[in-house]
C-alpha atoms as a PDB file:
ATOM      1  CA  UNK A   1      46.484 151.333 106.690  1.00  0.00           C
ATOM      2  CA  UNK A   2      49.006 148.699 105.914  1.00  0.00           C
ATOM      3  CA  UNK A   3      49.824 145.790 108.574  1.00  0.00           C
ATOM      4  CA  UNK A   4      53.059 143.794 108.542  1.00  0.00           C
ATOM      5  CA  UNK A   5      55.228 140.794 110.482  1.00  0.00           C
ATOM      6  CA  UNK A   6      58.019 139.175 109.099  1.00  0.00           C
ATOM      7  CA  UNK A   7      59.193 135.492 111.101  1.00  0.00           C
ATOM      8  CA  UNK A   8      62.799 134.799 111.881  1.00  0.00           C
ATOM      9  CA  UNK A   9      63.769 131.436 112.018  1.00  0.00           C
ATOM     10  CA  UNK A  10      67.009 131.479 114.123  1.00  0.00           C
ATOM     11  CA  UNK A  11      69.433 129.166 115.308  1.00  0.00           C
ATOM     12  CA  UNK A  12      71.643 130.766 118.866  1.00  0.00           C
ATOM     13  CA  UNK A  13      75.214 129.993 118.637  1.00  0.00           C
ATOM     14  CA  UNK A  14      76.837 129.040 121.702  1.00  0.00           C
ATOM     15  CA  UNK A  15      74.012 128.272 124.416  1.00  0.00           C
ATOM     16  CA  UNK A  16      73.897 125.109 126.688  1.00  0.00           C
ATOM     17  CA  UNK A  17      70.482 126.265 128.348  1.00  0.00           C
ATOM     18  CA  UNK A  18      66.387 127.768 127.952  1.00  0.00           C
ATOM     19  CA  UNK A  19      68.635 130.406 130.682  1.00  0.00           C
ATOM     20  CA  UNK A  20      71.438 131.458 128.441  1.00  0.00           C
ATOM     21  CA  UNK A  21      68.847 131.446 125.685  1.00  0.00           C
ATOM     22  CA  UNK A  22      67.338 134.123 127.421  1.00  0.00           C
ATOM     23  CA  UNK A  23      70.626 135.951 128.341  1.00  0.00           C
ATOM     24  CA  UNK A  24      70.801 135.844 124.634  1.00  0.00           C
ATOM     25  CA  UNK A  25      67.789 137.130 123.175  1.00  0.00           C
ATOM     26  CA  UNK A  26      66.420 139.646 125.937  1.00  0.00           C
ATOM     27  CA  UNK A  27      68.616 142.317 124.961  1.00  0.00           C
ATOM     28  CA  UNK A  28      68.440 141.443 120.708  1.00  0.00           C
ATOM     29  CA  UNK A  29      64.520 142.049 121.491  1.00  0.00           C
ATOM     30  CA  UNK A  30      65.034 144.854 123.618  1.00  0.00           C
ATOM     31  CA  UNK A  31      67.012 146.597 121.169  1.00  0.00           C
ATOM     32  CA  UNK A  32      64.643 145.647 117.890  1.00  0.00           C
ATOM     33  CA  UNK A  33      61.540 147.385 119.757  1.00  0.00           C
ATOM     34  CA  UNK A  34      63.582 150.670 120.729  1.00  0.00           C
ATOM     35  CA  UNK A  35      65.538 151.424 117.655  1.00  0.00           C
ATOM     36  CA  UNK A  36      62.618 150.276 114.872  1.00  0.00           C
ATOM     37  CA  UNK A  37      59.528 151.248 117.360  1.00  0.00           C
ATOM     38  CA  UNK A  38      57.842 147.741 116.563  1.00  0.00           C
ATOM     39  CA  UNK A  39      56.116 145.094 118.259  1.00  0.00           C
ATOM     40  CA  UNK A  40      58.554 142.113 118.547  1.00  0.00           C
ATOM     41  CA  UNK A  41      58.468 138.666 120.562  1.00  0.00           C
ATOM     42  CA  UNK A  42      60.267 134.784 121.032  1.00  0.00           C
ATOM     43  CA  UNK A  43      57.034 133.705 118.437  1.00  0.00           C
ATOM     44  CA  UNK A  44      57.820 130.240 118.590  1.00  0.00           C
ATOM     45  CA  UNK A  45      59.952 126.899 119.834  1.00  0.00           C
ATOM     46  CA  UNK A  46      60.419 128.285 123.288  1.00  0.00           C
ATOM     47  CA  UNK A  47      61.467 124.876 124.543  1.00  0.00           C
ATOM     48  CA  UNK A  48      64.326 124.158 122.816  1.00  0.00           C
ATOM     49  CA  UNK A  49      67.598 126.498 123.812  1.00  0.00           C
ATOM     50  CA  UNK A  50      69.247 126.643 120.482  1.00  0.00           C
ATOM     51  CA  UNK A  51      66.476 127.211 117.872  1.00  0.00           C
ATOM     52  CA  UNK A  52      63.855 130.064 118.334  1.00  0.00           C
ATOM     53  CA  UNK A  53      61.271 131.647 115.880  1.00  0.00           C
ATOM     54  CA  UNK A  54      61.173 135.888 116.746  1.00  0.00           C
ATOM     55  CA  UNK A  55      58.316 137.595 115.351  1.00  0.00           C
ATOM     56  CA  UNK A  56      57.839 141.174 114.863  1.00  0.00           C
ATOM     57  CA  UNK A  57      54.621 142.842 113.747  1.00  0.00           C
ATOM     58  CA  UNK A  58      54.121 146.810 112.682  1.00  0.00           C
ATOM     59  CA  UNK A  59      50.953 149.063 111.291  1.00  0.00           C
ATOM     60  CA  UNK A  60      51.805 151.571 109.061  1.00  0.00           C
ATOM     61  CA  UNK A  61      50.040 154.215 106.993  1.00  0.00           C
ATOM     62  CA  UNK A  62      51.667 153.329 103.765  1.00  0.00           C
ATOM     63  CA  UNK A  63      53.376 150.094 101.896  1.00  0.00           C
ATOM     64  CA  UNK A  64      56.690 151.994 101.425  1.00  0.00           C
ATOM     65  CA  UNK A  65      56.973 152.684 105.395  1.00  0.00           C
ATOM     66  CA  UNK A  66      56.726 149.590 106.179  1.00  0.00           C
ATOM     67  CA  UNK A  67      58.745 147.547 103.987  1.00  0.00           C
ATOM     68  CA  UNK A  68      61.568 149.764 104.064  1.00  0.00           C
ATOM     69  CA  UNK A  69      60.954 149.418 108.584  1.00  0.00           C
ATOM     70  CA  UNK A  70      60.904 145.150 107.585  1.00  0.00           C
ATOM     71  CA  UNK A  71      63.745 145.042 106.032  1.00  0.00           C
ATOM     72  CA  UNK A  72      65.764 147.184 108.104  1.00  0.00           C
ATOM     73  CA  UNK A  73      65.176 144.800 110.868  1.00  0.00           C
ATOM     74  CA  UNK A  74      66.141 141.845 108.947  1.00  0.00           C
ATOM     75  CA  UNK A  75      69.717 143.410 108.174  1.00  0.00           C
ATOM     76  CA  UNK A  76      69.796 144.022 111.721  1.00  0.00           C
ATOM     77  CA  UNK A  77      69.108 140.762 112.661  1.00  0.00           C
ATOM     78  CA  UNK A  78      71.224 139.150 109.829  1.00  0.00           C
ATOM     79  CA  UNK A  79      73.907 141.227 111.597  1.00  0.00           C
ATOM     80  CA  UNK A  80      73.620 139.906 114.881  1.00  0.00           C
ATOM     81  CA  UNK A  81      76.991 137.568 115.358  1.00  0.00           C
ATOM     82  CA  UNK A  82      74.924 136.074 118.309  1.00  0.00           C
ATOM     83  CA  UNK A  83      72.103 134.876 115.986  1.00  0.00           C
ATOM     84  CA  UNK A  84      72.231 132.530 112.567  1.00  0.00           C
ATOM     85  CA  UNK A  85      69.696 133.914 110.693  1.00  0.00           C
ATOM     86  CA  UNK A  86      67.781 130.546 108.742  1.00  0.00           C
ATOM     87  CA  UNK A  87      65.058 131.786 107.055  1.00  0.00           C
ATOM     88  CA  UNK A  88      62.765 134.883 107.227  1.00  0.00           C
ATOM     89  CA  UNK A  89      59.413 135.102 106.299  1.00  0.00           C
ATOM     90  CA  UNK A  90      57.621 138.130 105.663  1.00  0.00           C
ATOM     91  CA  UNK A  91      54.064 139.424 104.989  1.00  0.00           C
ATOM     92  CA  UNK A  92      51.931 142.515 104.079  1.00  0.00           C
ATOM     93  CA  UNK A  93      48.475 143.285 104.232  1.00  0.00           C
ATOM     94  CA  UNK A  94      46.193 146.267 103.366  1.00  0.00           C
ATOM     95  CA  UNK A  95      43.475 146.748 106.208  1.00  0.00           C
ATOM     96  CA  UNK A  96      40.525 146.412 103.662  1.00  0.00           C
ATOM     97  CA  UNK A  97      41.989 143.415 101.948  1.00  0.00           C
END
């Protein structure tokens, strides 16, 4: 069994509030978790309305699953005109490691 999470670092374009932050990501989250079937969630800097970390997590049977499942959510989210991707960081680990 292979585990994996990558981190996005993200900075939101035009938002004036922790509201319109939410306006903003609710649906980008929504939208990861139905069309990659992962866990996903605001990981980080929830106070600030213009920077946020999003994490999203998966289990997979094999390595090949799952980084071809990570990295189809980073283009997604590199896509997103709504989000500036900064940095993404992303990890795998075998469950007897």
């Amino acid at each position: 069994m292979w585990i994996g999470w990558i981190e996005f670092d993200i900075l939101l374009g035009d938002v004036h509030s922790l509201k319109e932050k939410r306006s903003v990501l609710r649906p980008v989250l929504a939208e990861v978790k139905r069309r990659f079937d992962v866990s996903v969630t605001e990981a980080g800097l929830q106070d600030q309305y213009r920077r946020t970390v999003i994490g999203v997590g998966l289990v997979a049977a094999d390595r090949a699953h799952l980084v071809d499942v990570l990295a189809a959510v980073e283009r997604f989210m590199a896509a997103r005109p709504e989000l500036e991707l900064l940095s993404a960081r992303q990890r795998e680990l075998r469950s007897d490691d």
